[in-house]
Protein backbone atom coordinates (compact mmCIF):
# COMPACT_ATOMS: atom_id res chain seq x y z
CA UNK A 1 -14.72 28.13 -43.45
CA UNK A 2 -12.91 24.86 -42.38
CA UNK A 3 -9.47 24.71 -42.08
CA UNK A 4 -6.63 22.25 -41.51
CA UNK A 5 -4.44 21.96 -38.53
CA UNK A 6 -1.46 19.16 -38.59
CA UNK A 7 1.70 18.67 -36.53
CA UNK A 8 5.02 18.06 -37.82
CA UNK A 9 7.95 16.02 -36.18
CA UNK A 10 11.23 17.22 -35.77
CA UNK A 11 13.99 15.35 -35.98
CA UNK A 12 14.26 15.19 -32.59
CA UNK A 13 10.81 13.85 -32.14
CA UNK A 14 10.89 11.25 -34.94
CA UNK A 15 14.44 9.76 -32.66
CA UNK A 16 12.27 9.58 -29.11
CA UNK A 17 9.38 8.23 -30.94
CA UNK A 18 11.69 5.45 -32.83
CA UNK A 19 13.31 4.89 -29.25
CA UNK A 20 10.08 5.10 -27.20
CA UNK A 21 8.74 2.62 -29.76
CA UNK A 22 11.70 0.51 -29.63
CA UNK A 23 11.70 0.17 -25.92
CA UNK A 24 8.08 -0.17 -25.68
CA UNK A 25 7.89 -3.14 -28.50
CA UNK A 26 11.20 -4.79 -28.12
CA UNK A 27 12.51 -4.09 -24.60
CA UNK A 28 15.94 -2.98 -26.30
CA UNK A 29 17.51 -0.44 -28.44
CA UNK A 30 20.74 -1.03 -30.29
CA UNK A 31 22.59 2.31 -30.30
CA UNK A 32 24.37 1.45 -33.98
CA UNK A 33 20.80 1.47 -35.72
CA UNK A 34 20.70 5.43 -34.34
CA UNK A 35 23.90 5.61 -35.52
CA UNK A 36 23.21 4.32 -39.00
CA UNK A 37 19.82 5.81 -39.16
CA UNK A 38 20.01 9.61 -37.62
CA UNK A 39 23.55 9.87 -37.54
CA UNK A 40 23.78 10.82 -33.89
CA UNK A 41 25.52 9.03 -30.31
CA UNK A 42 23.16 7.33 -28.19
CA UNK A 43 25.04 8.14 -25.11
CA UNK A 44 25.63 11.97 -26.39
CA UNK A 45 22.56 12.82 -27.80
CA UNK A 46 20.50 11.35 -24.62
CA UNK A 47 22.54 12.12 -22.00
CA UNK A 48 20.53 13.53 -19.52
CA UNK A 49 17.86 10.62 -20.41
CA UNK A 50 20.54 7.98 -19.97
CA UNK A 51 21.35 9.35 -16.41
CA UNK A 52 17.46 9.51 -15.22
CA UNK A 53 17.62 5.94 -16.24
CA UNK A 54 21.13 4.75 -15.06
CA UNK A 55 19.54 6.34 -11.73
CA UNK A 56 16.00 5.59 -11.35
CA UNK A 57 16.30 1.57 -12.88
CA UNK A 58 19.44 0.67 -13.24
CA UNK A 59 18.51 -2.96 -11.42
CA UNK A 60 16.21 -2.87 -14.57
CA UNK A 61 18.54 -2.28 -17.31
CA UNK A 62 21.00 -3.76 -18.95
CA UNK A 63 23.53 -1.50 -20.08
CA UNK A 64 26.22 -2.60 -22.86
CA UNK A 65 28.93 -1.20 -25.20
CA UNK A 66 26.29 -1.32 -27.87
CA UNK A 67 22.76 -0.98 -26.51
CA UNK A 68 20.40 -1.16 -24.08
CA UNK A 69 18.03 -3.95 -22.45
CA UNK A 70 15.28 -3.93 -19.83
CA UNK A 71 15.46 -7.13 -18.15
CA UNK A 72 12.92 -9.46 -16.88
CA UNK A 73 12.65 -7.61 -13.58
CA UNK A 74 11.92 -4.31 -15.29
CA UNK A 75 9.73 -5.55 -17.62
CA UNK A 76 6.23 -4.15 -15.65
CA UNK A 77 8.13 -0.68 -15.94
CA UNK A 78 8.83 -0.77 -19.37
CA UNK A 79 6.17 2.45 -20.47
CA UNK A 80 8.15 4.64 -17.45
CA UNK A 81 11.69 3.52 -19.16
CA UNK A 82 10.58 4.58 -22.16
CA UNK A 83 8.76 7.93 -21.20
CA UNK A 84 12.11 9.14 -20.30
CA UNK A 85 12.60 9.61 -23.44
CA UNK A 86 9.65 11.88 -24.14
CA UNK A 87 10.67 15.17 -24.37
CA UNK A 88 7.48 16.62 -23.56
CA UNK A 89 7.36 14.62 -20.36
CA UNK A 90 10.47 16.81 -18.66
CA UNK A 91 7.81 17.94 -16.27
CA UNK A 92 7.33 14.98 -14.91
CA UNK A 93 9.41 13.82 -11.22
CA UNK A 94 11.09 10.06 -12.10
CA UNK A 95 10.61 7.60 -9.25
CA UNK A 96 9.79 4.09 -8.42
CA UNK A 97 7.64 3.50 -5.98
CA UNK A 98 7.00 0.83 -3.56
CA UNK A 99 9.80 -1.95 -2.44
């Protein structure tokens, strides 16, 4: 007898996937859109995510009142920027490697 198996998104899950998307697409997230949309604080919400980053690329990333932008440079590590968002990537050790 067949049978159907489906996964469902939390709310968490639909945020990292609108800000993995957004970083992966655009290069830049505008923290009042998350504001507007989900209701939550960038900078609260993703803490711990925010410090990997601030961390790991901050020669990468611009970082203003408002949003977020990977730069030029950073732009060839844009899919580890935005993993760090993935919440079922914690696992995972951040680091660049090479130069």
């Amino acid at each position: 007898m067949p049978f159907e198996s489906y996964y469902s998104l939390t709310t968490s899950d639909k945020i990292r996937k609108h800000i993995i998307f957004d970083l992966i697409s655009n290069n830049f997230v505008d923290y009042k859109e998350y504001e507007a949309l989900y209701g939550i604080q960038i900078s609260i919400y993703f803490a711990k995510e925010l410090q990997i980053i601030k961390s790991q690329y901050n020669k990468f990333i611009t970082f203003s009142k408002g949003s977020l932008k990977i730069n030029n440079s950073g732009v060839s590590l844009f899919r580890n920027i935005a993993l760090t968002f993935d919440a079922y990537n914690r696992d995972v050790e951040y680091s660049i490697v090479g130069p």
